[in-house]
N, C-alpha and C. Protein backbone atom coordinates (compact mmCIF):
# COMPACT_ATOMS: atom_id res chain seq x y z
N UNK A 1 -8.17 10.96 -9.73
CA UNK A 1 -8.31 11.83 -8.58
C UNK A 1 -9.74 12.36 -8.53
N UNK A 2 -10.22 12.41 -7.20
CA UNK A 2 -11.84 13.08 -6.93
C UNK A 2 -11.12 14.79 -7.56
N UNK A 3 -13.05 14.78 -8.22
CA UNK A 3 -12.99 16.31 -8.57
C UNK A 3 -14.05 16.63 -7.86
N UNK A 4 -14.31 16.38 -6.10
CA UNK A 4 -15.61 16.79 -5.44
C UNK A 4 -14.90 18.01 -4.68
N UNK A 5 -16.05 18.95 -5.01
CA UNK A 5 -15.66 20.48 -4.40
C UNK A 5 -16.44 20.26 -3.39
N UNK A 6 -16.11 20.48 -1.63
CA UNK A 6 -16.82 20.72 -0.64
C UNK A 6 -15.72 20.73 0.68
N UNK A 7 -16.10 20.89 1.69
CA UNK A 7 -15.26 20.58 2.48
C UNK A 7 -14.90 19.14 2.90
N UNK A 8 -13.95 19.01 3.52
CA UNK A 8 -13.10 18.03 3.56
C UNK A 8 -13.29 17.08 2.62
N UNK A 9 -13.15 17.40 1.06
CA UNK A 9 -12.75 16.73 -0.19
C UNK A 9 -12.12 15.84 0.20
N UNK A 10 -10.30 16.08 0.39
CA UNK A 10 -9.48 15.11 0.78
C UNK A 10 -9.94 13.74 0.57
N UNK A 11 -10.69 13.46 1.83
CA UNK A 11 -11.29 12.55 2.22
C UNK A 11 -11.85 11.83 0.86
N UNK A 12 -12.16 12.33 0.05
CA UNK A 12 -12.63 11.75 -1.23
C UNK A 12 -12.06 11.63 -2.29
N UNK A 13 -10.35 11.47 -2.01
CA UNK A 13 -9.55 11.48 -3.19
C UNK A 13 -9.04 10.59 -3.44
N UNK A 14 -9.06 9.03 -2.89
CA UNK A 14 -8.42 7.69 -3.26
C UNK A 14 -9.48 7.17 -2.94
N UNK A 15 -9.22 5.60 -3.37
CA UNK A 15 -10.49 5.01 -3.63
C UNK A 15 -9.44 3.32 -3.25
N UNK A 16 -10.21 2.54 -2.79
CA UNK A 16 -9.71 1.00 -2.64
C UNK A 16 -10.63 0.39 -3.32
N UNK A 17 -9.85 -0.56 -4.30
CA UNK A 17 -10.63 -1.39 -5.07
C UNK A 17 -10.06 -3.16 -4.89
N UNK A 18 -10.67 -3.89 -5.10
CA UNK A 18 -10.54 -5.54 -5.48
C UNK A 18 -11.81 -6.67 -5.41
N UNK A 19 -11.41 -7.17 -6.35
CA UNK A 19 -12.56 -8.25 -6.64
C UNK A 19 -12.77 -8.77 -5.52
N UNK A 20 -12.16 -9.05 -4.64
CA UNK A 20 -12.45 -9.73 -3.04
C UNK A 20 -13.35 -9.08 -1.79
N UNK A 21 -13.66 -9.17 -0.98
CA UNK A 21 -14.34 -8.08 -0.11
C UNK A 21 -13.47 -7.48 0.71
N UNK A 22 -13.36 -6.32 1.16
CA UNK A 22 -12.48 -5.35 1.79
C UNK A 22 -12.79 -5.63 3.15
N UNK A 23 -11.74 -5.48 4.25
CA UNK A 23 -12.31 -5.59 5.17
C UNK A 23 -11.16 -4.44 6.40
N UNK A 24 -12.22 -3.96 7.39
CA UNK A 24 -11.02 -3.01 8.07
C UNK A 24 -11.78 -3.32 9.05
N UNK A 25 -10.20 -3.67 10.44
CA UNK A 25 -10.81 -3.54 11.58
C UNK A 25 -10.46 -2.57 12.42
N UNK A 26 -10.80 -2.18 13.06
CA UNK A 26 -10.81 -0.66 14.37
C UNK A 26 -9.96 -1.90 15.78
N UNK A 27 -8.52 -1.73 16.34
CA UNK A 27 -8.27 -3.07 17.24
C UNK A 27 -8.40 -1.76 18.38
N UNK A 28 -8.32 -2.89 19.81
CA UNK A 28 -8.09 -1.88 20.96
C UNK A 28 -8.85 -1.02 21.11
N UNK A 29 -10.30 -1.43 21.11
CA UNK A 29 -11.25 -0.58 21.70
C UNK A 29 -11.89 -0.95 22.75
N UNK A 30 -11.83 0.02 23.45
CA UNK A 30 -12.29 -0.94 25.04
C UNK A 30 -14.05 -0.93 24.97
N UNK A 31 -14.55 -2.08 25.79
CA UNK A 31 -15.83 -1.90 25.43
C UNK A 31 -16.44 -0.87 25.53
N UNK A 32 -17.49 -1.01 25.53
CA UNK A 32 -18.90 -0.12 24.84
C UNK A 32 -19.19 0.30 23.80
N UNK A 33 -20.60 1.14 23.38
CA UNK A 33 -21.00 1.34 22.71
C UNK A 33 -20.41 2.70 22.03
N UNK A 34 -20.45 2.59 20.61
CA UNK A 34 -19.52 3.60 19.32
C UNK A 34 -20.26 4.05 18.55
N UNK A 35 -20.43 4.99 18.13
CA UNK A 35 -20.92 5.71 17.00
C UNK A 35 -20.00 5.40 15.62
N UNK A 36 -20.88 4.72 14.69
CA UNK A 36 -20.10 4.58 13.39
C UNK A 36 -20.82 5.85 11.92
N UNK A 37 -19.58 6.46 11.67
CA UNK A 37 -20.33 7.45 10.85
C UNK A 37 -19.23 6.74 9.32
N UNK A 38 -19.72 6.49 8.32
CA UNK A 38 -19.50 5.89 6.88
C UNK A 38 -19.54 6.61 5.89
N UNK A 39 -18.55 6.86 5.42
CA UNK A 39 -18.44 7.76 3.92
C UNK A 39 -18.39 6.99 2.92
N UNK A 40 -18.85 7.88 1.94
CA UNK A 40 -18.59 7.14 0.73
C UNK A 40 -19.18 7.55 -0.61
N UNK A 41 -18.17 7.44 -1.77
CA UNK A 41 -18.12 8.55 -3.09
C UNK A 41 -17.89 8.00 -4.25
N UNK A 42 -18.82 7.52 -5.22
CA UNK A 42 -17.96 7.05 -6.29
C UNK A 42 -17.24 8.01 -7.25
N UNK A 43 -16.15 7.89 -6.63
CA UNK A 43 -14.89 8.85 -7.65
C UNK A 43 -14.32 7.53 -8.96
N UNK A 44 -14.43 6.18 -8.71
CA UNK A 44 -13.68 5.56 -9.87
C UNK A 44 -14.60 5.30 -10.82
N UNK A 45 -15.56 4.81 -10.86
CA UNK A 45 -16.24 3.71 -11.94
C UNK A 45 -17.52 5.26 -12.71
N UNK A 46 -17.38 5.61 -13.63
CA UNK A 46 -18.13 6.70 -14.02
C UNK A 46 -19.02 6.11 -14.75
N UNK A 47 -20.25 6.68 -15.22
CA UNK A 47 -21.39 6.36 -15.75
C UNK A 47 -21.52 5.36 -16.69
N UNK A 48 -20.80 4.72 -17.55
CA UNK A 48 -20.91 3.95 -18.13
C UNK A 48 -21.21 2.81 -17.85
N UNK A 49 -21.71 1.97 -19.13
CA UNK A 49 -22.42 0.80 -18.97
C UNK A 49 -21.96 -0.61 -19.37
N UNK A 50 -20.36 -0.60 -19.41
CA UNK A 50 -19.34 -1.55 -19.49
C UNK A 50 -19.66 -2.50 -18.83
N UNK A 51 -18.98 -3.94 -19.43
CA UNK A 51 -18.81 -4.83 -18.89
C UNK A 51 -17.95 -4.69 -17.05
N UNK A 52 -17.06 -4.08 -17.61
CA UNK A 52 -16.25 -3.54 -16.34
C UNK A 52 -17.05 -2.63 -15.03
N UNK A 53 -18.05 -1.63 -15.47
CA UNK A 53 -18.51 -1.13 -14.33
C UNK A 53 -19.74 -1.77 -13.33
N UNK A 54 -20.83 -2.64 -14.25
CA UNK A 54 -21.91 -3.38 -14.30
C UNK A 54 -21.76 -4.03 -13.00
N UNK A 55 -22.65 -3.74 -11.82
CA UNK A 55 -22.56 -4.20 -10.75
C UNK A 55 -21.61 -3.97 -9.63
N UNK A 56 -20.08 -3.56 -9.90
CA UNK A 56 -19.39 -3.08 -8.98
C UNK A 56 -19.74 -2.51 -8.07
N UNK A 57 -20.13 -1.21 -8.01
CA UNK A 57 -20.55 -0.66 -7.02
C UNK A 57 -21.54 -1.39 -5.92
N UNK A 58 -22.34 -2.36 -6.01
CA UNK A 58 -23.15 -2.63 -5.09
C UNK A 58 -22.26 -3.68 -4.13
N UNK A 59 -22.97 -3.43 -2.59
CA UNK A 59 -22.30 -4.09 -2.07
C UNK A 59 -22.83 -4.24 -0.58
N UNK A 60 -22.72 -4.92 0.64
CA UNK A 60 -23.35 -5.07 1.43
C UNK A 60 -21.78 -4.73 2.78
N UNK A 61 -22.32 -4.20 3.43
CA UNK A 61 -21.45 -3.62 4.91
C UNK A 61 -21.88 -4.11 5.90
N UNK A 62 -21.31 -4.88 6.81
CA UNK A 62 -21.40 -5.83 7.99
C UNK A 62 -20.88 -4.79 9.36
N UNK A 63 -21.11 -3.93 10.15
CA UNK A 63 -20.77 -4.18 11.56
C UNK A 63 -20.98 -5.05 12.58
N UNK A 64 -19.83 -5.60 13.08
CA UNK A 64 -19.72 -6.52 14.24
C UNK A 64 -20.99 -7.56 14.05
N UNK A 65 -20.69 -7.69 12.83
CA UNK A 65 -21.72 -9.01 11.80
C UNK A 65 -22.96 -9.27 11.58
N UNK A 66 -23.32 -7.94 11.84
CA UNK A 66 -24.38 -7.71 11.85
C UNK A 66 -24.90 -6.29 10.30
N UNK A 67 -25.71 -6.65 9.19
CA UNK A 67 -25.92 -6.06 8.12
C UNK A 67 -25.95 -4.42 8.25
N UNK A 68 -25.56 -3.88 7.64
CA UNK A 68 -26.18 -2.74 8.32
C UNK A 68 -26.44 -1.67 6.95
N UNK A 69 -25.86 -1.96 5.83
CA UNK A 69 -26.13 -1.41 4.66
C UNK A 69 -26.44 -3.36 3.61
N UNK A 70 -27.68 -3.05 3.29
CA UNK A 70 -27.27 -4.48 2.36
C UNK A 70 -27.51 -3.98 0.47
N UNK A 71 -27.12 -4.49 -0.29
CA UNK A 71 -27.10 -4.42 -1.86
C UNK A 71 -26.93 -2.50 -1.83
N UNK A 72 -26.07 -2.08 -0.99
CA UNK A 72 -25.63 -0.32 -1.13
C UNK A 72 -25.39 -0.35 -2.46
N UNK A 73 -25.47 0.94 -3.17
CA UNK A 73 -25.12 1.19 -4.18
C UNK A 73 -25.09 3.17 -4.13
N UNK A 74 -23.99 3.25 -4.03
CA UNK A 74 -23.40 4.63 -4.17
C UNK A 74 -23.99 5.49 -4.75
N UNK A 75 -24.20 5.83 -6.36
CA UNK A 75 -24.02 6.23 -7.04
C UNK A 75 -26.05 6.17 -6.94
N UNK A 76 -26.75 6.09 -6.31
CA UNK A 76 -28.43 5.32 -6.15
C UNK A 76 -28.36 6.66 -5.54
N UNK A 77 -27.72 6.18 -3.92
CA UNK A 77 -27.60 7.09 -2.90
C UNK A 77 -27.24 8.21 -2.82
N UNK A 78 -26.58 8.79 -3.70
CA UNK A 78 -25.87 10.09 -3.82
C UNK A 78 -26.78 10.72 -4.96
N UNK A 79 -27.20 10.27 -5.50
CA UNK A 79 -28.03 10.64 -7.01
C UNK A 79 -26.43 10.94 -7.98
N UNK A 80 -25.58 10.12 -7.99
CA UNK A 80 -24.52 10.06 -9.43
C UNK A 80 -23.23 10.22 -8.87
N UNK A 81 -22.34 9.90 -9.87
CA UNK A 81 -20.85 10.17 -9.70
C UNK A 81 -20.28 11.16 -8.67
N UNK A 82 -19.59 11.34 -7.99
CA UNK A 82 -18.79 12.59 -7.78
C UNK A 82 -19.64 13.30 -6.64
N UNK A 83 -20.15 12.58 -6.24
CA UNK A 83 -21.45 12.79 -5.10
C UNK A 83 -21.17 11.54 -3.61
N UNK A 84 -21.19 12.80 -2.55
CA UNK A 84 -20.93 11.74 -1.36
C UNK A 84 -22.34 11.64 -0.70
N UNK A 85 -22.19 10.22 0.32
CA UNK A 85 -23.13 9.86 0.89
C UNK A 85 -22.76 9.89 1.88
């Protein structure tokens, strides 16, 4: 469970994980143009330097296939754990 104190924590208390790439789509939006606002917290993988954590976090985010975060890395961006971006 996130231990981030701020408002709307919530939001930072589960986490989706898998070796595969995640993908979510928004259906039934009628055209035009959207404002995309992106959260994001590393609450699972903590400082260590495991085989297991090594590289996870980085990762690249596509809107409408087009790059829009590439090699992200959370934990860069936030300056550490338990820290949102």
């Amino acid at each position: 469970m996130s231990i981030l104190r701020m408002n709307n924590s919530v939001l930072y208390t589960e986490a989706r994980l898998t070796p595969l790439s995640l993908t979510y789509y928004v259906p039934c939006l009628a055209n035009g143009n959207y404002s995309v606002k992106l959260h994001f917290a590393e609450i699972v993988i903590r400082g260590n330097r495991s085989y297991y954590s090594l590289g996870r976090r980085v990762f690249d985010v596509y809107i409408q296939n087009i790059v829009v975060l590439k090699d992200f890395n959370i934990v860069t961006k936030a300056g550490g754990v338990d820290k949102i971006w």
